[in-house]
C-alpha atoms as a PDB file:
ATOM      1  CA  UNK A   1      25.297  25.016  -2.499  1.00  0.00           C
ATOM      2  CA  UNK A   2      27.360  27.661  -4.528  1.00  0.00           C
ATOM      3  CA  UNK A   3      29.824  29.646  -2.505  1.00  0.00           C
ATOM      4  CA  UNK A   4      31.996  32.606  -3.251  1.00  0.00           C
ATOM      5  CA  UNK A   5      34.737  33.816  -0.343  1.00  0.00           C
ATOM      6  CA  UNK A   6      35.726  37.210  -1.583  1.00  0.00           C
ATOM      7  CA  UNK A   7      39.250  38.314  -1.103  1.00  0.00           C
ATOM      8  CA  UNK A   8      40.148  41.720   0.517  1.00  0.00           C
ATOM      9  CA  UNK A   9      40.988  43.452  -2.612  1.00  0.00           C
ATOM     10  CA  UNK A  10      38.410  41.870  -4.853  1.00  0.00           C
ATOM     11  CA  UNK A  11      35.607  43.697  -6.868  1.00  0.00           C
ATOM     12  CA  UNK A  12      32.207  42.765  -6.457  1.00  0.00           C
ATOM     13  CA  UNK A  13      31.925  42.159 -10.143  1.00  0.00           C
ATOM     14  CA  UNK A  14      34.867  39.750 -10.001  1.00  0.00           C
ATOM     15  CA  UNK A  15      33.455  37.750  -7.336  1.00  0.00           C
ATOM     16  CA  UNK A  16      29.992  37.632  -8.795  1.00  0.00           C
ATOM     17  CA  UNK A  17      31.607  36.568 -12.372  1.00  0.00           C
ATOM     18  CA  UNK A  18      33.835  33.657 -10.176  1.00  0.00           C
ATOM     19  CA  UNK A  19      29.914  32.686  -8.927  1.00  0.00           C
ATOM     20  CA  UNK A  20      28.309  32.988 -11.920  1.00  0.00           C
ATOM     21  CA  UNK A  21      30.973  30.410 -12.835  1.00  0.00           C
ATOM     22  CA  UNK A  22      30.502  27.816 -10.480  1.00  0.00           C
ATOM     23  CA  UNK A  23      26.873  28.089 -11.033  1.00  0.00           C
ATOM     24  CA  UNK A  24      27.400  27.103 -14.635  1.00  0.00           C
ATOM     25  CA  UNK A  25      30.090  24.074 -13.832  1.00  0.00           C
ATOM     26  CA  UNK A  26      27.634  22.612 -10.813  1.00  0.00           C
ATOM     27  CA  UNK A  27      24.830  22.914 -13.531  1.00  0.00           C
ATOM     28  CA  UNK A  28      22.486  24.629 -10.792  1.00  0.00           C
ATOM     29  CA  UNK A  29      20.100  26.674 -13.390  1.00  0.00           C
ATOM     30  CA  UNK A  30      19.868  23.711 -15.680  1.00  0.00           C
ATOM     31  CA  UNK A  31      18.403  21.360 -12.432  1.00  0.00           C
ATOM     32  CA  UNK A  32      16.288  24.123 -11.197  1.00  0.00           C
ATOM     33  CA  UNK A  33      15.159  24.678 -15.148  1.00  0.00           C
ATOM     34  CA  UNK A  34      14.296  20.930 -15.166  1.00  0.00           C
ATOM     35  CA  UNK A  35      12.447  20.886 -11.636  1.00  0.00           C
ATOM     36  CA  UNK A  36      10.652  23.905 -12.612  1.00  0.00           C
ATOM     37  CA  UNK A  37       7.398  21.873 -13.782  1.00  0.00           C
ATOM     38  CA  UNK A  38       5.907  18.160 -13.399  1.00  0.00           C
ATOM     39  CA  UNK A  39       6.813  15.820 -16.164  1.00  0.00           C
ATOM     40  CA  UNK A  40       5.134  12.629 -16.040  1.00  0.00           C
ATOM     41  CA  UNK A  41       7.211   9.484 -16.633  1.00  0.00           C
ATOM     42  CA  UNK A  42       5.899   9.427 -20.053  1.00  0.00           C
ATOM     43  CA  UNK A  43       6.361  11.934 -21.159  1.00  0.00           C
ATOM     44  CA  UNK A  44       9.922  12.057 -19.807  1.00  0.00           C
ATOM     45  CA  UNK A  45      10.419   8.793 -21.935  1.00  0.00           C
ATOM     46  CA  UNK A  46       9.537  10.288 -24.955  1.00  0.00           C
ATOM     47  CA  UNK A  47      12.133  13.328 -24.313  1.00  0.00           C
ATOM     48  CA  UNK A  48      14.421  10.933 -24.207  1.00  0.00           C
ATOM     49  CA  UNK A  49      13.947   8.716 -27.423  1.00  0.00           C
ATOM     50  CA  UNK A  50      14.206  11.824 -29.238  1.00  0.00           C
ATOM     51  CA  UNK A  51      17.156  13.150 -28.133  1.00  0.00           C
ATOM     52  CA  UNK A  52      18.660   9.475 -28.898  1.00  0.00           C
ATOM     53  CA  UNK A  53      17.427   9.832 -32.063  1.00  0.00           C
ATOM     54  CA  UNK A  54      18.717  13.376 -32.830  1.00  0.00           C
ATOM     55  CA  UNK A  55      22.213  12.263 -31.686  1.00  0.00           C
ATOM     56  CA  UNK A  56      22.164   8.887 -33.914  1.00  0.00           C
ATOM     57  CA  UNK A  57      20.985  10.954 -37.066  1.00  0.00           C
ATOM     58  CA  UNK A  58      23.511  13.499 -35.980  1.00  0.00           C
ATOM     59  CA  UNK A  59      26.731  10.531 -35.694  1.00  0.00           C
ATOM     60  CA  UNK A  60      25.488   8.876 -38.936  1.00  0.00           C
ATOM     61  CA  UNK A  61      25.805  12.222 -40.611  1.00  0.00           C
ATOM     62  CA  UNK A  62      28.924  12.843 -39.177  1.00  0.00           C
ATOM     63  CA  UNK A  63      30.171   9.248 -40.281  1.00  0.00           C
ATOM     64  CA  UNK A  64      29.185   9.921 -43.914  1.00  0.00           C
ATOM     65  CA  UNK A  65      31.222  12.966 -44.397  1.00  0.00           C
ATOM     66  CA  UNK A  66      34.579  11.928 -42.467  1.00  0.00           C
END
C-alpha cells in the first residue's frame, strides 16, 4: 500500500508528485495493468517466448555493432 505523510508546509501538488512516485518505483499500475484481465497459462507462455526472443535478436544486434 502506497503512502504519502504530508508535511505542514507542503503543497498538495508536491505530495501528490512524491505519490505518484512511489506508485511508479512499487510498480502498482503495471500489476493492476497485468491483473486487469484473465490470461490463460498459454497464452502467458507464449508472451513470454516472445519477449525472449525480442531481447536475444535485440543483444545479437547489439553484439554485431560493438
Amino acid at each position: 500500500m502506497a503512502e504519502v505523510i504530508i508535511g505542514p508546509n507542503e503543497s498538495i501538488d508536491q505530495a501528490l508528485k512524491r505519490f505518484n512516485k512511489l506508485v511508479q518505483q512499487l510498480g502498482i499500475l503495471a500489476e493492476a495493468r497485468r491483473r486487469e484481465h484473465y490470461e490463460p497459462p498459454s497464452v502467458k507462455r507464449k508472451k513470454k517466448a516472445a519477449a525472449k526472443l525480442r531481447k536475444s535478436i535485440k543483444n545479437s544486434q547489439r553484439a554485431l555493432r560493438g
